[in-house]
C-alpha atoms as a PDB file:
ATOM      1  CA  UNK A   1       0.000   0.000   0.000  1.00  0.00           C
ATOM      2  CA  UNK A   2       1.249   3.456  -1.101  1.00  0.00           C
ATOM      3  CA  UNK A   3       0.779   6.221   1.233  1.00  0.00           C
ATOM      4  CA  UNK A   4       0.402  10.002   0.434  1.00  0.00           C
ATOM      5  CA  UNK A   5       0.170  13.222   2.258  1.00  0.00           C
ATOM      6  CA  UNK A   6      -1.119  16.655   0.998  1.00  0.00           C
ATOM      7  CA  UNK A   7      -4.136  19.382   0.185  1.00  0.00           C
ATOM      8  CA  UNK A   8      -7.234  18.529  -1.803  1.00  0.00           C
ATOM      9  CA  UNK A   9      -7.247  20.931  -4.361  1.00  0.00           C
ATOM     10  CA  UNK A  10     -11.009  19.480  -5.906  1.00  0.00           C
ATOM     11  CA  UNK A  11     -14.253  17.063  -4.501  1.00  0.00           C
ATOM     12  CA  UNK A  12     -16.590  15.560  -7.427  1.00  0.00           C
ATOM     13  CA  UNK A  13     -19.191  13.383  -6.795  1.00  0.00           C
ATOM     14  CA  UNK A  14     -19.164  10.877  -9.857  1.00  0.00           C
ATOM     15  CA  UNK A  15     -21.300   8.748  -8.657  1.00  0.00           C
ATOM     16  CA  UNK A  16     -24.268   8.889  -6.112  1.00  0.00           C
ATOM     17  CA  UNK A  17     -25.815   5.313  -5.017  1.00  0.00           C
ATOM     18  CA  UNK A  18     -25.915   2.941  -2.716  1.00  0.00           C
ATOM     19  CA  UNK A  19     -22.157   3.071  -2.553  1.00  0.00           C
ATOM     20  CA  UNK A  20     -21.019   6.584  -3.817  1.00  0.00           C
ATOM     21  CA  UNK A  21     -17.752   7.269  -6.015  1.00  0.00           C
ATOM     22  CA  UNK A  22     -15.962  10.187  -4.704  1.00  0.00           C
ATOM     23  CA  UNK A  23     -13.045  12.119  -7.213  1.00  0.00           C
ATOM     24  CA  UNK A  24     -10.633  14.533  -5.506  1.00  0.00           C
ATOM     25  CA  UNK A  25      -7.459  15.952  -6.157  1.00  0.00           C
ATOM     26  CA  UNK A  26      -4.564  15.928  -3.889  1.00  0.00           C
ATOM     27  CA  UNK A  27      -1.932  17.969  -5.161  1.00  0.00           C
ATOM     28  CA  UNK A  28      -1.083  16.487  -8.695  1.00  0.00           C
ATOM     29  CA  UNK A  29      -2.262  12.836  -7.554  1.00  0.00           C
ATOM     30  CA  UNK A  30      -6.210  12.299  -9.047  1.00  0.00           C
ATOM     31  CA  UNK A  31      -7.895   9.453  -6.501  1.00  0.00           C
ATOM     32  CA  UNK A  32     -10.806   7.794  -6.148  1.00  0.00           C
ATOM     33  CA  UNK A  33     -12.791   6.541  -2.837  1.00  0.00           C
ATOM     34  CA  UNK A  34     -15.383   4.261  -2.831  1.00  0.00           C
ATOM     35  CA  UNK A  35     -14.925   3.190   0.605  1.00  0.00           C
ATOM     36  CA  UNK A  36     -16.292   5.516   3.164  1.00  0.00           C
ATOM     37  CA  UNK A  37     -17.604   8.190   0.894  1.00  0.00           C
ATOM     38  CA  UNK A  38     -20.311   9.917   2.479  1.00  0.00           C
ATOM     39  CA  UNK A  39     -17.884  10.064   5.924  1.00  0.00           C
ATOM     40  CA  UNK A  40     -15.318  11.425   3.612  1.00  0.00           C
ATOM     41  CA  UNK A  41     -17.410  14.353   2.240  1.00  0.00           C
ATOM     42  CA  UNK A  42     -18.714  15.238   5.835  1.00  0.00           C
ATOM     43  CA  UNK A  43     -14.657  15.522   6.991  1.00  0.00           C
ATOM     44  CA  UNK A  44     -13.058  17.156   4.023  1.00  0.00           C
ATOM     45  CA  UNK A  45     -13.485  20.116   2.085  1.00  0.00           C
ATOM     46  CA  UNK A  46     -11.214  21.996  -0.416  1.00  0.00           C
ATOM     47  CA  UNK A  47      -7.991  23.272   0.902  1.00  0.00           C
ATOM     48  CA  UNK A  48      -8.643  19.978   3.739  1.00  0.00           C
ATOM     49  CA  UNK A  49      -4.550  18.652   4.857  1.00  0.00           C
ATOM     50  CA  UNK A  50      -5.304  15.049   4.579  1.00  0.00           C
ATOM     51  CA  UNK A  51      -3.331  11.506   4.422  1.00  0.00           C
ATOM     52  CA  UNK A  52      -4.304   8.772   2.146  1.00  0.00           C
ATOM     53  CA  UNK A  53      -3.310   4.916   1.543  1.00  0.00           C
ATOM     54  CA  UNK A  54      -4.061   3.033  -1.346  1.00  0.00           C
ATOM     55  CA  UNK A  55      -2.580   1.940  -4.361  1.00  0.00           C
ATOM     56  CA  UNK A  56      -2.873   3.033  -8.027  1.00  0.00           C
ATOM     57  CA  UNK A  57      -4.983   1.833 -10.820  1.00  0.00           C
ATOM     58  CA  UNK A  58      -4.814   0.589 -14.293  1.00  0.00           C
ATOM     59  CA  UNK A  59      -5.858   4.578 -15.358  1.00  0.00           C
ATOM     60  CA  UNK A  60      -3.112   5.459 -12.773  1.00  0.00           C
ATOM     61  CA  UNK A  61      -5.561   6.772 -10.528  1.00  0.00           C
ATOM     62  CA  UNK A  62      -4.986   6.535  -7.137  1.00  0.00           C
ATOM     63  CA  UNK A  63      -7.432   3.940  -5.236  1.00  0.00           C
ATOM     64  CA  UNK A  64      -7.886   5.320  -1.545  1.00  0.00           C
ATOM     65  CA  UNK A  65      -8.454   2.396   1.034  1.00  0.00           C
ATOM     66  CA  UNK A  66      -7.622   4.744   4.069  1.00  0.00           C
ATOM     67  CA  UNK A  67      -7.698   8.285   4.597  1.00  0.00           C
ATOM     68  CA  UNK A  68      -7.000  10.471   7.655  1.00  0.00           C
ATOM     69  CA  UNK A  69      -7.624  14.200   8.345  1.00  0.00           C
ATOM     70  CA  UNK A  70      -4.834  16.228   9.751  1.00  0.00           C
ATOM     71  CA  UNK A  71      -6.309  18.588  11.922  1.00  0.00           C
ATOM     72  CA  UNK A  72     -10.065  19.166  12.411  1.00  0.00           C
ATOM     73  CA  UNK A  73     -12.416  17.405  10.299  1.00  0.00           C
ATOM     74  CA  UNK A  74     -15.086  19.756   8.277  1.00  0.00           C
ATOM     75  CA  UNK A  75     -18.233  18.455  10.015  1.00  0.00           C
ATOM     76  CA  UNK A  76     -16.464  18.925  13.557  1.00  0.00           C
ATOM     77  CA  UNK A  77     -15.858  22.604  12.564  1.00  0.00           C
ATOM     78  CA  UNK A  78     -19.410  22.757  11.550  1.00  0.00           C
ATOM     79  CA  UNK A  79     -20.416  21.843  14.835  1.00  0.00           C
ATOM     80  CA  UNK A  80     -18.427  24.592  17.027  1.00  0.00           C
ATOM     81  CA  UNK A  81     -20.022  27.171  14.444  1.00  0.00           C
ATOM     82  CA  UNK A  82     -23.306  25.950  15.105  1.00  0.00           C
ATOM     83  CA  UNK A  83     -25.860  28.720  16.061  1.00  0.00           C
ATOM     84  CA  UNK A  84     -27.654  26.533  17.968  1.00  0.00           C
ATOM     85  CA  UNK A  85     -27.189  27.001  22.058  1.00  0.00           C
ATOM     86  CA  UNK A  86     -24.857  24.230  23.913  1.00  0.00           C
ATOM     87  CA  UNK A  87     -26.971  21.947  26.268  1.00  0.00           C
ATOM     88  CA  UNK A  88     -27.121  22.438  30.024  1.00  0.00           C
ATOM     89  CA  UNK A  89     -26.635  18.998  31.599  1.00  0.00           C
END
């Protein structure tokens, strides 16, 4: 398994079904992820520091089987910006 670091420059959905096909661009590498789509597009956004593994295809795409945000994932930033009052317990 190949493992790269590095910004994601572009998000395209190609496909939207039961399993989704996600494109994205991390610097020059173009990769795919089928695996874990829909969590994937709820933690990164453009500009996202991120670190993949996976291996490369017969298109020389790169096939994500892991990925790992560096930093704070998008839908965890959505949440502290929420407008909505914290809960008293």
């Amino acid at each position: 398994m190949i493992n790269l670091k590095g910004t994601v420059s572009q998000i395209k959905v190609l496909k939207m079904s039961d399993h989704p096909l996600i494109y994205f661009q991390l610097n020059e590498h173009h990769c795919l992820i089928a695996t874990h789509a829909l969590n994937f597009l709820a933690d990164v956004t453009v500009n996202s520091t991120i670190s993949i593994a996976g291996h490369y295809n017969a298109r020389k795409q790169f096939v994500v089987r892991k990925y790992s945000v560096l930093g704070k994932p998008q839908i965890v930033i959505e949440f502290e910006k929420s407008v909505y009052p914290k809960r008293n317990k």
